[in-house]
Protein backbone atom coordinates (compact mmCIF):
# COMPACT_ATOMS: atom_id res chain seq x y z
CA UNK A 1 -1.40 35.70 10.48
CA UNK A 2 1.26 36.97 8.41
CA UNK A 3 5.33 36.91 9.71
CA UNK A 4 5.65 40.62 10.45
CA UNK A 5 1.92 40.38 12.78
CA UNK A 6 3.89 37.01 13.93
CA UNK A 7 6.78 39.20 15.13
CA UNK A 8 4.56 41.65 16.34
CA UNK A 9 2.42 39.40 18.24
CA UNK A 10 5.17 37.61 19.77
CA UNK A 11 7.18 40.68 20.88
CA UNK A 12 4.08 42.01 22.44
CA UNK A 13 3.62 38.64 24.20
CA UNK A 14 7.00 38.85 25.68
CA UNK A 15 6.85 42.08 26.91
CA UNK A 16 3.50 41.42 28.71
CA UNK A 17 4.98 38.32 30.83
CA UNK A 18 7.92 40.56 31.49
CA UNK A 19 5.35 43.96 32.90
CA UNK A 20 2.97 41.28 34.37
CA UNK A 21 6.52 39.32 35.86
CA UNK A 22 7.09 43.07 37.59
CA UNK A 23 3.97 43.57 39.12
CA UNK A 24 5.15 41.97 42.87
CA UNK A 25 6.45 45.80 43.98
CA UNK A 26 6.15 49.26 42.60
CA UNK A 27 7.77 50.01 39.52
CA UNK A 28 10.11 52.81 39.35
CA UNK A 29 9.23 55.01 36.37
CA UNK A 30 12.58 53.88 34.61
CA UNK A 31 11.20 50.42 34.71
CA UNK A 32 7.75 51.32 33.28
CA UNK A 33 9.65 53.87 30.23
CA UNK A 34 11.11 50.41 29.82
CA UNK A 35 8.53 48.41 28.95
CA UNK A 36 6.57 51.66 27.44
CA UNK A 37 9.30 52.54 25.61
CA UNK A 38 10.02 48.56 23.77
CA UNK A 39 5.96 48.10 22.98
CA UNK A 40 5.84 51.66 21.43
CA UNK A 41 9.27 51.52 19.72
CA UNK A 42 8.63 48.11 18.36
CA UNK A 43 5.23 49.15 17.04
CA UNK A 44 6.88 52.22 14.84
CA UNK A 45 9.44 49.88 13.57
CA UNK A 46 7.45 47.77 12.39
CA UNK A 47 5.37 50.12 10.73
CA UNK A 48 8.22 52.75 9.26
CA UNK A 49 11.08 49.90 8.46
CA UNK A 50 8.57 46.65 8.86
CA UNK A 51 9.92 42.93 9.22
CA UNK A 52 11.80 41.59 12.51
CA UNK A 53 14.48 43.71 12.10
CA UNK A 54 12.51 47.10 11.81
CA UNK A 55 10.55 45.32 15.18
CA UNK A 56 13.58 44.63 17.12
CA UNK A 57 15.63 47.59 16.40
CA UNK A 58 12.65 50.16 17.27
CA UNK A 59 11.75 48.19 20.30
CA UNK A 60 15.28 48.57 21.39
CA UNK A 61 16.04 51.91 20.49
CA UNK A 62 12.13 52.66 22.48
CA UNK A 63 13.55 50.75 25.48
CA UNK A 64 16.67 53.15 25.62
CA UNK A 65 14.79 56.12 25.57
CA UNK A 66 12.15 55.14 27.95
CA UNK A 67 14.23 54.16 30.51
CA UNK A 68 15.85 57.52 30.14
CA UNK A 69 13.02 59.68 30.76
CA UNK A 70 11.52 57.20 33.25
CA UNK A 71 15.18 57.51 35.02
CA UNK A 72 15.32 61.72 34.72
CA UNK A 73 11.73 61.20 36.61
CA UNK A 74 12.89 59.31 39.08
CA UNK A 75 15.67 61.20 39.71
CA UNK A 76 13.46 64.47 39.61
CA UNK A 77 11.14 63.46 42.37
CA UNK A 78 14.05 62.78 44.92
C-alpha cells in the first residue's frame, strides 16, 4: 500500500469509528453533512492535490460545507 492509499485508508478508518461512535441517537443532518462532507472532501483532495496535505485540507474544507447544508436542513424542517 502506497503512503497517499495509507492516508487515505487511515482517514477513512477514522471517520468510520467516529459515524459508527454516533450511531446511539439520531443524527441531525448537520452531523451526517459532517461526516459526508470529510469522506467526500478528503477523497477529491487526494485525487486533485494528492498526498496528506491535499487529504486533510479537502476533508476539512468537505466537513465545513457539509455541516452547512446539513445545518440549513435542519433548520428548514423546523
Amino acid at each position: 500500500m502506497t503512503a497517499p492509499h495509507r492516508h487515505l485508508f487511515l482517514a477513512a478508518s477514522i471517520a468510520a469509528a467516529l459515524a459508527l461512535g454516533g450511531c446511539a441517537s439520531n443524527p441531525t443532518n448537520a452531523q451526517v453533512g459532517t461526516g459526508v462532507g470529510a469522506v467526500v472532501g478528503g477523497l477529491a483532495g487526494n485525487a486533485i492535490f494528492g498526498g496528506p496535505v491535499g487529504t486533510i485540507g479537502g476533508a476539512a474544507a468537505g466537513a465545513l460545507v457539509g455541516h452547512e447544508i446539513g445545518e440549513d436542513r435542519d433548520q428548514r424542517r423546523r
